[in-house]
Protein backbone atom coordinates (compact mmCIF):
# COMPACT_ATOMS: atom_id res chain seq x y z
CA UNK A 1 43.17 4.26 -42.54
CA UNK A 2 41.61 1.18 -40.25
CA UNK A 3 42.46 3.19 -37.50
CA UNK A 4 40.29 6.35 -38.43
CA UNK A 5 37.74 4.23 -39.23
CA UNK A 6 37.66 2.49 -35.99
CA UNK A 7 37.99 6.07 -34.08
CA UNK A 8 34.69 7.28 -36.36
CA UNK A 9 32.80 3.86 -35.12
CA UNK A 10 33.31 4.38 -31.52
CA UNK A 11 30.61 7.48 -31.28
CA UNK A 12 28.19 5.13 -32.90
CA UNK A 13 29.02 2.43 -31.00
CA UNK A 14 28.61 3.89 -27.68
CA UNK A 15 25.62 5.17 -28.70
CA UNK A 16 24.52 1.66 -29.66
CA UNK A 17 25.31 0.42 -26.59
CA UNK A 18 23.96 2.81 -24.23
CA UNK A 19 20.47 2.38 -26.32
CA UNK A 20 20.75 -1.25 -25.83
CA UNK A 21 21.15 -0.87 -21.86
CA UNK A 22 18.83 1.32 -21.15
CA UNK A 23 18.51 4.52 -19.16
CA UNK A 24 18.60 2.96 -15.25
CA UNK A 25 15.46 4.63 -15.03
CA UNK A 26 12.96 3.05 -12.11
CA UNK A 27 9.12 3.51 -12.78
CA UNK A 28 6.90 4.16 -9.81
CA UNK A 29 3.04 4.45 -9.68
CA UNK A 30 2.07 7.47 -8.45
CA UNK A 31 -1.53 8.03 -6.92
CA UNK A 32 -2.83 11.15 -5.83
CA UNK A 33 -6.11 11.99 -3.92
CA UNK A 34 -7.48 15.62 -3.44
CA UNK A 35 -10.06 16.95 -1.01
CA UNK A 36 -13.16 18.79 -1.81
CA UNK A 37 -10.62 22.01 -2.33
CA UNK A 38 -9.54 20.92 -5.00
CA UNK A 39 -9.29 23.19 -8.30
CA UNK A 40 -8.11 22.81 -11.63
CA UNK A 41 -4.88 24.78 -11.58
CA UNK A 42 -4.24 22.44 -8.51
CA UNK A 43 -4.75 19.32 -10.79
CA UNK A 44 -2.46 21.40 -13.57
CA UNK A 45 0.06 22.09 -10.86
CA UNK A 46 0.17 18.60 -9.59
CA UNK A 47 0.83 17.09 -13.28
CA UNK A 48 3.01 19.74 -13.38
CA UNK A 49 5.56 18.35 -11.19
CA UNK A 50 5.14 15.12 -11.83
CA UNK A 51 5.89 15.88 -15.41
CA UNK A 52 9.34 17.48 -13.67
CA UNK A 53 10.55 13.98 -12.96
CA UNK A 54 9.54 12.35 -16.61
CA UNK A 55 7.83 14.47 -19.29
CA UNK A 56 6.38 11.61 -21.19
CA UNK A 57 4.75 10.68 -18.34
CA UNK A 58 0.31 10.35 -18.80
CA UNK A 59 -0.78 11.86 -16.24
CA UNK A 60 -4.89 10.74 -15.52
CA UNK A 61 -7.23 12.20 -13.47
CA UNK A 62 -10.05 9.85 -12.90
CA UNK A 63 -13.52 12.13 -13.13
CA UNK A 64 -15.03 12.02 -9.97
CA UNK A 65 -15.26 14.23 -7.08
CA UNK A 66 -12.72 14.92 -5.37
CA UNK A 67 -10.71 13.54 -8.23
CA UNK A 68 -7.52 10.93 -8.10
CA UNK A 69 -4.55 11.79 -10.45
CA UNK A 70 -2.66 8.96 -10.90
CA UNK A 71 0.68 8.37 -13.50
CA UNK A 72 3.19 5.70 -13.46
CA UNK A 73 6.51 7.73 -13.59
CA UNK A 74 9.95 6.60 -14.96
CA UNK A 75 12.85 8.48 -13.23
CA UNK A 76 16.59 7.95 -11.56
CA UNK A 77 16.04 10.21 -8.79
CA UNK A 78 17.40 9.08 -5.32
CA UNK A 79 14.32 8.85 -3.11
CA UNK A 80 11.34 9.36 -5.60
CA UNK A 81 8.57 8.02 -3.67
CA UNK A 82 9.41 10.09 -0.27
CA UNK A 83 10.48 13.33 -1.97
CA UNK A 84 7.39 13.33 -3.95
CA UNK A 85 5.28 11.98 -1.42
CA UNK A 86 7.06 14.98 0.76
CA UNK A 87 5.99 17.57 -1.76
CA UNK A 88 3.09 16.89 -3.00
CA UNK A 89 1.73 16.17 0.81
CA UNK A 90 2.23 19.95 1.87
CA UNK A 91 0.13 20.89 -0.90
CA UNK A 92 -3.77 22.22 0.72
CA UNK A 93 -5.75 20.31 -1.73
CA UNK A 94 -4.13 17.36 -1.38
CA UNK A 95 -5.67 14.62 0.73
CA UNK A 96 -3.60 11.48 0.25
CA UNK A 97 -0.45 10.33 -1.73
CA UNK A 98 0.88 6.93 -2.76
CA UNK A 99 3.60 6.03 -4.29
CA UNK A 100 5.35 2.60 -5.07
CA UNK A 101 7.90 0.85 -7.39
CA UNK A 102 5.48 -0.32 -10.61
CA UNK A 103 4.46 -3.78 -10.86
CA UNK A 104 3.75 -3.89 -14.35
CA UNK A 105 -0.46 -4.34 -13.40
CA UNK A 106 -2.37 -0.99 -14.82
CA UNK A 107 -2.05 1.95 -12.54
CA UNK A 108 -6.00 1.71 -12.14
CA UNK A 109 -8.00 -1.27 -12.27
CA UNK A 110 -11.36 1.24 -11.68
CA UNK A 111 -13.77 1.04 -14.68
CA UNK A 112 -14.48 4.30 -14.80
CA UNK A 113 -11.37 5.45 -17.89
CA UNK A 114 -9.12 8.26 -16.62
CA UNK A 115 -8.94 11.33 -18.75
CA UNK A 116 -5.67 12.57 -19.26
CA UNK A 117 -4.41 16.08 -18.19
CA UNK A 118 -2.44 17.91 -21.08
């Protein structure tokens, strides 16, 4: 009987334990500038794929013109900051893209409040 008992705990434990560890995820802030091309389906299509690598992710665009999206994103892919960087880059209305390992400061120490995309 202790022996079924132990066998039903393991699930639970494992599950305890892999909660306690955490995912491995890295977080990276991610900054992106547009040019005076810029649309809103581009802005869409930019949170878009940054919501690819981690759906809870807030995405904010800062209101001004050309507008900076920037998101702090927490995901275990190999080579986040040059694929993204990489992809986002060959987009037309993009102007610039930054991305680093997060510090822990806010993404944006502007104090004009970002408004966040849906």
């Amino acid at each position: 009987m202790r022996a079924l008992r132990a066998l039903l705990l393991l699930p639970l434990l494992a599950l305890a334990l892999a909660a306690a560890c955490g995912s491995g995820a890295t977080k990276y802030d991610v900054s992106v500038s547009f040019n005076t091309t810029v649309t809103q389906g581009d802005l869409e299509a930019v949170a878009a794929l940054l919501h690819r690598y981690d759906e809870d992710a807030d995405v904010l665009v800062q209101e001004s013109f050309p507008p900076t999206v920037r998101a702090t994103i927490e995901t275990d892919a190999e080579d986040f900051c040059t694929s993204i960087e990489a992809e986002l880059e060959r987009r037309p209305a993009v102007e610039q893209v930054s991305c680093a390992e997060h510090t822990g400061r806010p993404v944006s120490e502007e104090p004009d409040a970002p408004v966040g995309l849906p």
